[in-house]
N, C-alpha and C. Protein backbone atom coordinates (compact mmCIF):
# COMPACT_ATOMS: atom_id res chain seq x y z
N UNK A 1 400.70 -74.83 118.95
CA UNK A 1 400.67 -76.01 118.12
C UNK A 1 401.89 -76.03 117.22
N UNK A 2 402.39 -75.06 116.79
CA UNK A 2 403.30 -74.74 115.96
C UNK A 2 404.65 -75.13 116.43
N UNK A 3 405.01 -75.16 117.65
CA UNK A 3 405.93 -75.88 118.81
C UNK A 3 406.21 -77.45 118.32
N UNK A 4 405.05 -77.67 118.44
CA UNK A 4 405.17 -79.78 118.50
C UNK A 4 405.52 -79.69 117.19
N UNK A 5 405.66 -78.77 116.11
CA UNK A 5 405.72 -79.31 114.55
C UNK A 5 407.50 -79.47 114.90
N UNK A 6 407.61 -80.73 113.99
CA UNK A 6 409.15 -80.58 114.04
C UNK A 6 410.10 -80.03 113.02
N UNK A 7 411.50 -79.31 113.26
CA UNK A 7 412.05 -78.69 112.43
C UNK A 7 412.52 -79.27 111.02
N UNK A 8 412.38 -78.69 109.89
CA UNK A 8 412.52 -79.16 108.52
C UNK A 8 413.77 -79.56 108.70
N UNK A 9 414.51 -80.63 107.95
CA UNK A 9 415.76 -80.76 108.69
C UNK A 9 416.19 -81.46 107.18
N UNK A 10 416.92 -81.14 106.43
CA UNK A 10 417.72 -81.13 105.30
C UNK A 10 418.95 -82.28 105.14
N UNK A 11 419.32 -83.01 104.55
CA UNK A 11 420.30 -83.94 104.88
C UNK A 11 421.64 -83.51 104.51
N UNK A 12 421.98 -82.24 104.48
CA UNK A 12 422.99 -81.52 104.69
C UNK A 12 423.49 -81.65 106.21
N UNK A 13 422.32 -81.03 106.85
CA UNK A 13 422.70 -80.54 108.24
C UNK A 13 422.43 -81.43 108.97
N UNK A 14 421.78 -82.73 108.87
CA UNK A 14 421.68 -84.14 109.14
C UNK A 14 423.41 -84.81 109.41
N UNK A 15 424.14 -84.59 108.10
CA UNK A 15 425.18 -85.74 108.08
C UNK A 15 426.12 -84.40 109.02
N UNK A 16 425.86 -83.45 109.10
CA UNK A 16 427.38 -82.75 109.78
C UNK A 16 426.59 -82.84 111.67
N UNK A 17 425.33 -83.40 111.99
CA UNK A 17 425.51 -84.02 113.07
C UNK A 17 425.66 -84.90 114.04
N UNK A 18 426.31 -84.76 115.41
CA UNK A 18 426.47 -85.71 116.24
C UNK A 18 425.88 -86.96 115.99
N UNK A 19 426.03 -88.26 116.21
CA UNK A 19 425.70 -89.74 116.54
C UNK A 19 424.50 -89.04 117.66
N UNK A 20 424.34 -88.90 118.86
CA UNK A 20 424.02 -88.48 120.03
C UNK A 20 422.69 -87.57 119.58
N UNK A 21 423.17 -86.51 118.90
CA UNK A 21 421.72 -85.42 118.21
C UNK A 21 420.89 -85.96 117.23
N UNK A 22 421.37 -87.06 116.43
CA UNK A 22 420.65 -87.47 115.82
C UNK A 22 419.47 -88.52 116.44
N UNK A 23 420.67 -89.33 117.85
CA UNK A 23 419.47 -90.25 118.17
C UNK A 23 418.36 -89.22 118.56
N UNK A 24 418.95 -88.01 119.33
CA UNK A 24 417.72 -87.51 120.02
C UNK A 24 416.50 -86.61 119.23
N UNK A 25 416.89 -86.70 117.43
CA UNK A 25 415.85 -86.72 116.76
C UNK A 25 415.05 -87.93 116.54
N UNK A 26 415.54 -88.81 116.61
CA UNK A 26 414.79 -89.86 116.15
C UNK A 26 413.55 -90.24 117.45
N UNK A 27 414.01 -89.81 118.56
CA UNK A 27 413.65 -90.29 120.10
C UNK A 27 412.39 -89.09 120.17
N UNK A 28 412.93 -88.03 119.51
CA UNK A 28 411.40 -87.15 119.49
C UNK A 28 410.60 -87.02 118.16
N UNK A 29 411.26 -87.81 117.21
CA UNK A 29 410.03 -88.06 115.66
C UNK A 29 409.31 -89.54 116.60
N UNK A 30 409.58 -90.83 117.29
CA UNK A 30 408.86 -91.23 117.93
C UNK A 30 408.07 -91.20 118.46
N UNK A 31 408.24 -90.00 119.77
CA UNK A 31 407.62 -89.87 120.74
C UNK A 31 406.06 -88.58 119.99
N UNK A 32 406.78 -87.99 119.18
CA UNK A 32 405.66 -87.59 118.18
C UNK A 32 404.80 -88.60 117.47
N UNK A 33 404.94 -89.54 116.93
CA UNK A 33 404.27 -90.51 116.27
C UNK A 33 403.09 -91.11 116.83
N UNK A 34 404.12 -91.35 118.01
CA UNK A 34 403.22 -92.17 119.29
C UNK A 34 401.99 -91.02 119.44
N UNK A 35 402.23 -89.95 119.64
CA UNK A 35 401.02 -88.87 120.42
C UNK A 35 400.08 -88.73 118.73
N UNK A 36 400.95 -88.55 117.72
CA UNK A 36 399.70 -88.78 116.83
C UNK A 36 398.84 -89.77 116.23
N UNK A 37 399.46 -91.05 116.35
CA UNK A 37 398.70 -92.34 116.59
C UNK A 37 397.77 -92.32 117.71
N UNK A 38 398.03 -91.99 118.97
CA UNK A 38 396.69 -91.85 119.95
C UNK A 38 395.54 -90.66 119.28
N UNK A 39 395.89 -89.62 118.88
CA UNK A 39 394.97 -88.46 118.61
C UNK A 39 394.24 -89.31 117.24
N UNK A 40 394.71 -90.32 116.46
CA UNK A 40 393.84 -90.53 115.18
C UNK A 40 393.31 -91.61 115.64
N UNK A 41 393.16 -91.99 116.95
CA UNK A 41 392.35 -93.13 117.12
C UNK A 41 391.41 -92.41 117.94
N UNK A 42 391.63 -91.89 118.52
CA UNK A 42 390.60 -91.17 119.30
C UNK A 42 389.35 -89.89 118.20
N UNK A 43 390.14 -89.76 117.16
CA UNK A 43 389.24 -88.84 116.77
C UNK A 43 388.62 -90.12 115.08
N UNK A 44 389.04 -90.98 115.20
CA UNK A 44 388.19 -92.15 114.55
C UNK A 44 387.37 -92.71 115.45
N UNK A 45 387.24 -92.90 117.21
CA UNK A 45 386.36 -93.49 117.95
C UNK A 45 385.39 -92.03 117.79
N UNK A 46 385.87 -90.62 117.82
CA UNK A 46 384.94 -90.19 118.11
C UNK A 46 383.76 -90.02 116.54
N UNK A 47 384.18 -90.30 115.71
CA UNK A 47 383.68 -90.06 113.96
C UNK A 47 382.38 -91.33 114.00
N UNK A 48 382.85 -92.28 114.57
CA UNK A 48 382.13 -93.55 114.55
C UNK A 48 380.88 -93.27 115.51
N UNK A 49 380.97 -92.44 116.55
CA UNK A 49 380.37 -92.54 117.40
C UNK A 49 378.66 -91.16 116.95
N UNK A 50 379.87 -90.40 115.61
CA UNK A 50 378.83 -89.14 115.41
C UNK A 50 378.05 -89.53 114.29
N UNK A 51 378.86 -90.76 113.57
CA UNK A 51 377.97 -92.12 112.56
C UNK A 51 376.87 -92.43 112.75
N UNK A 52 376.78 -93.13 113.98
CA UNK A 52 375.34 -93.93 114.57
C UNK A 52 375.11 -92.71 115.17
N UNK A 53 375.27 -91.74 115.52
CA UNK A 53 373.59 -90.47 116.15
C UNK A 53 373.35 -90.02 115.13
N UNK A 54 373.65 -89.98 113.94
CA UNK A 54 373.81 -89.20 112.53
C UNK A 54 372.56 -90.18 112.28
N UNK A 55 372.84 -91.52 111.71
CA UNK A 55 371.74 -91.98 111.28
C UNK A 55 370.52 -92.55 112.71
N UNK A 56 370.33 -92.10 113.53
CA UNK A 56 369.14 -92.44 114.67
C UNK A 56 368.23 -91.25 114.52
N UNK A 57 366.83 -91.39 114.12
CA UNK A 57 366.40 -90.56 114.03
C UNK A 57 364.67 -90.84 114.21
N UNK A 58 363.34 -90.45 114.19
CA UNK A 58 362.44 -91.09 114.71
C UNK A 58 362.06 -92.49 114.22
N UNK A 59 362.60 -92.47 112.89
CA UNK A 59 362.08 -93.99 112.35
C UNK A 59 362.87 -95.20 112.60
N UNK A 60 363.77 -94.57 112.74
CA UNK A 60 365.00 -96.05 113.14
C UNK A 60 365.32 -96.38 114.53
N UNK A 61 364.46 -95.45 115.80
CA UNK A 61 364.51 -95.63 117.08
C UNK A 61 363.76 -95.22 117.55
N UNK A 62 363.06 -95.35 118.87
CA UNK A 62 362.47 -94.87 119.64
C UNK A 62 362.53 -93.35 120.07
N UNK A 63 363.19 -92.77 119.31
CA UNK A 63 363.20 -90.99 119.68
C UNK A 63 361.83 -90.42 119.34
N UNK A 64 361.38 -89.82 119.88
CA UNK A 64 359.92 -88.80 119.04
C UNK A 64 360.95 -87.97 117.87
N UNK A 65 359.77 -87.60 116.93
CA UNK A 65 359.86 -86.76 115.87
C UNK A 65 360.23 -85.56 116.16
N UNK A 66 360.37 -84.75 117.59
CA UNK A 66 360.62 -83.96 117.50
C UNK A 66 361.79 -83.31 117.88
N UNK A 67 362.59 -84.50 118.33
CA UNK A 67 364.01 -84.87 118.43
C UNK A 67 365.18 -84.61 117.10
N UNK A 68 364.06 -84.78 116.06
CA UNK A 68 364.55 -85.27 115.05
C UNK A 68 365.85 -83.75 114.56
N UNK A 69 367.01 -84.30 114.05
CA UNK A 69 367.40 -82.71 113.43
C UNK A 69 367.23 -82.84 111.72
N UNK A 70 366.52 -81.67 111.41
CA UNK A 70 366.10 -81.38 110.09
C UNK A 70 366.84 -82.01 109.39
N UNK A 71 366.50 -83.25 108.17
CA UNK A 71 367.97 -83.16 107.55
C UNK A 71 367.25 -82.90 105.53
N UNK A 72 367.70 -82.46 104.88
CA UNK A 72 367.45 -82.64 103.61
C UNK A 72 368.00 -83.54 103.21
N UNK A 73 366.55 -84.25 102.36
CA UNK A 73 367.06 -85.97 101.88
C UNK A 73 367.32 -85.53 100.43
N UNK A 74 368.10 -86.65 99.77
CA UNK A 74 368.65 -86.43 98.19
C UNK A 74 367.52 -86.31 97.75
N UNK A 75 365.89 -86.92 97.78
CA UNK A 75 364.83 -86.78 96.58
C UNK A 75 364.47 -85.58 96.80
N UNK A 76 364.33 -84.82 98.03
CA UNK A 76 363.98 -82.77 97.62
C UNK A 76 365.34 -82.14 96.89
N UNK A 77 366.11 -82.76 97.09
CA UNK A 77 367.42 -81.76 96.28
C UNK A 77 367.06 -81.51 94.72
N UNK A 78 366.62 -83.36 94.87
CA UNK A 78 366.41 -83.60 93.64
C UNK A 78 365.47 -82.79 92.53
N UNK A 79 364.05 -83.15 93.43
CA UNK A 79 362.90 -82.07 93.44
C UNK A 79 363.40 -80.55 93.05
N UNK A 80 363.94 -79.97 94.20
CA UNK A 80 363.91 -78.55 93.49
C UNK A 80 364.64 -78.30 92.66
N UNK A 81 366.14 -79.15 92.39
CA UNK A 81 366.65 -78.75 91.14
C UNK A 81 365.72 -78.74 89.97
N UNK A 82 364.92 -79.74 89.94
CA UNK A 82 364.36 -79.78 88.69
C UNK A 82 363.26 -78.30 88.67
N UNK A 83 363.03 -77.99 90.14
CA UNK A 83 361.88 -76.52 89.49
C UNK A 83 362.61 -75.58 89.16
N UNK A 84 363.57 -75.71 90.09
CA UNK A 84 364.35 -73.96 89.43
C UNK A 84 364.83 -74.01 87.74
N UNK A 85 364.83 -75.04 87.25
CA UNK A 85 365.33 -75.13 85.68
C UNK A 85 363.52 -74.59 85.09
N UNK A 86 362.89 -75.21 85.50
CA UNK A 86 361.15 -74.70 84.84
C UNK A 86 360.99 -72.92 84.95
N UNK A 87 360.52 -72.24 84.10
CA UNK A 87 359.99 -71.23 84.54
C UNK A 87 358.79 -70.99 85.55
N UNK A 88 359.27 -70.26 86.40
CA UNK A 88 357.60 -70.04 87.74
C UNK A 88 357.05 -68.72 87.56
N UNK A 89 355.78 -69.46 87.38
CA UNK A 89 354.64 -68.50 87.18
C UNK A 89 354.54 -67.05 87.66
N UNK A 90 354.24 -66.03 87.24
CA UNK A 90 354.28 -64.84 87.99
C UNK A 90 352.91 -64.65 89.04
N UNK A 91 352.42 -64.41 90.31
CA UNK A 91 351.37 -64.08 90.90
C UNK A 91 350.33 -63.26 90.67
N UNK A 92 349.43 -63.85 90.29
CA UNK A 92 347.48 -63.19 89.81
C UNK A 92 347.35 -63.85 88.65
N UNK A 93 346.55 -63.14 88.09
CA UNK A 93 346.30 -63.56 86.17
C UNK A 93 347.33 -63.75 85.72
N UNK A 94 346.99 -65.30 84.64
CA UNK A 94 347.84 -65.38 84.12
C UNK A 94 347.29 -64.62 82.75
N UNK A 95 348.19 -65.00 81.42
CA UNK A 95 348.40 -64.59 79.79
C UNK A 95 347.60 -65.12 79.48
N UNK A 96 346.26 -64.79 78.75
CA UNK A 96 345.73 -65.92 78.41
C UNK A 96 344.27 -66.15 79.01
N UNK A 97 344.37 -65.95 80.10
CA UNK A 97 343.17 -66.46 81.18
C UNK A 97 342.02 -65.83 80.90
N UNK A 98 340.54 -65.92 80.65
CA UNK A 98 339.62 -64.90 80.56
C UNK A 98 339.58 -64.83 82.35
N UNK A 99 339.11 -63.35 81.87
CA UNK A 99 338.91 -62.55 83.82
C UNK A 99 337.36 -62.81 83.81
N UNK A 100 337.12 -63.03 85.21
CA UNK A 100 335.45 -63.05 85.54
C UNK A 100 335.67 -61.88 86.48
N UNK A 101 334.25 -60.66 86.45
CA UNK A 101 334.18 -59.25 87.00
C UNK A 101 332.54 -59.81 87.32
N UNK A 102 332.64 -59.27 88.47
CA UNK A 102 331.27 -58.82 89.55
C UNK A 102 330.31 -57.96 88.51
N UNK A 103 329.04 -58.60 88.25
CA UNK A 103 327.97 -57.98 87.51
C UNK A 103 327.20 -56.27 88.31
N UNK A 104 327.41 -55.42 87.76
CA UNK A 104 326.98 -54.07 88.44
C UNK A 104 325.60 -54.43 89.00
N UNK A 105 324.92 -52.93 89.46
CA UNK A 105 323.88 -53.35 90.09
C UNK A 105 322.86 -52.88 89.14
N UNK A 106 322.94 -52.71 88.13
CA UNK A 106 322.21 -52.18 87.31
C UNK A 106 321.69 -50.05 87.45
N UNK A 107 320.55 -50.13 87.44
CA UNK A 107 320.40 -48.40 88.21
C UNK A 107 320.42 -48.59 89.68
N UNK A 108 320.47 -47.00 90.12
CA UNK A 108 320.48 -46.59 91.40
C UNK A 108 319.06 -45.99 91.39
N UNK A 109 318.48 -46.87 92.73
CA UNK A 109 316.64 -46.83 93.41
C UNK A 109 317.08 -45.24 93.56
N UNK A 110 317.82 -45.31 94.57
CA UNK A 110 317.70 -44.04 95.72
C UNK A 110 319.38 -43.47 96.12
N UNK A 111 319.42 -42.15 96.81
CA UNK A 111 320.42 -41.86 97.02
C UNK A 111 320.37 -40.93 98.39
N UNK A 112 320.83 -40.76 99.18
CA UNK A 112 320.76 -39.90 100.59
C UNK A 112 322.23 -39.00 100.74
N UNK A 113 321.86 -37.85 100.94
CA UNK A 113 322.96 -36.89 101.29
C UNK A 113 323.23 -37.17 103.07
N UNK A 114 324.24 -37.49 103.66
CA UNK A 114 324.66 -37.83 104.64
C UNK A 114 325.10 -36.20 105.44
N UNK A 115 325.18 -36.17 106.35
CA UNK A 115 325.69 -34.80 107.17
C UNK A 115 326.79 -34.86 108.32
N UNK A 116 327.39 -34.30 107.85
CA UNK A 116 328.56 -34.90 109.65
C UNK A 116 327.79 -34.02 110.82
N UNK A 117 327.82 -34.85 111.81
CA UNK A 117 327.43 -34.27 112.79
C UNK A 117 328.57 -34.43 114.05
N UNK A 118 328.77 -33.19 114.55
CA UNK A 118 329.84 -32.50 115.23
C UNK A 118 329.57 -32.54 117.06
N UNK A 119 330.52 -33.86 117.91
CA UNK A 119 329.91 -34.19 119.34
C UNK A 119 330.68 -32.79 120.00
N UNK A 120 330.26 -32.35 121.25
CA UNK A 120 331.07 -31.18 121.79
C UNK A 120 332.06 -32.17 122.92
N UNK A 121 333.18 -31.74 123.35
CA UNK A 121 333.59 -32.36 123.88
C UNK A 121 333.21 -32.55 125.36
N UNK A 122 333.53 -33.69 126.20
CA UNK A 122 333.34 -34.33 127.44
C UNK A 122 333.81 -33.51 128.60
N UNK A 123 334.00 -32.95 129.82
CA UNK A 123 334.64 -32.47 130.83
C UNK A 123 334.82 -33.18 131.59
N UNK A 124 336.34 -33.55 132.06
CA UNK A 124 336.61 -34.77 132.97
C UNK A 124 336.19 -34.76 134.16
């Protein structure tokens, strides 16, 4: 790319050349012009073209919803700026809160001593 750029060219070294070298700068700042006038029309047909798929989306056409590509609209931007400025709550009890606790069972009826009991093993 660095090729097609054309050389910085100073009007020193301009006036000490040829009639002849000069046309044949002018004949390739043209022929440059020309190729970048086609490339900015082509990449304005293609901008226009990424315009209208940009805004088509399930509500404005017949696409399903699931076509759709995610987009974030200005009113959630909006939205969360405003929470992250609020302080957020920390998770469980809050400061403040009375706690409600499970009422015991009062006494214990009865109690049973349990025993492990030991299987011998299987022979395949």
């Amino acid at each position: 790319m660095e090729k097609d750029l054309p050389v910085k060219l100073e009007r020193e070294t301009l006036l000490q050349l040829a009639p002849e070298q000069l046309v044949d700068i002018i004949f390739e700042q043209a022929i440059a012009t020309i190729k970048l006038n086609s490339r900015i029309l082509e990449l304005e047909q293609e901008l226009e073209k990424l315009k209208v798929s940009r805004d088509l989306d399930s509500k404005t056409s017949s696409k399903p919803p699931s076509g759709d590509i995610l987009k974030k609209s200005e009113n959630k931007q909006d939205v969360v700026n405003e929470k992250s400025e609020t302080p957020k709550r920390k998770p469980g009890g809050q400061l403040g809160h009375p706690g409600k606790t499970r009422k015991g069972f009062g006494r214990v009826d009865r109690f049973e001593i349990l025993q492990k009991t030991v299987r011998k093993p299987r022979p395949f």
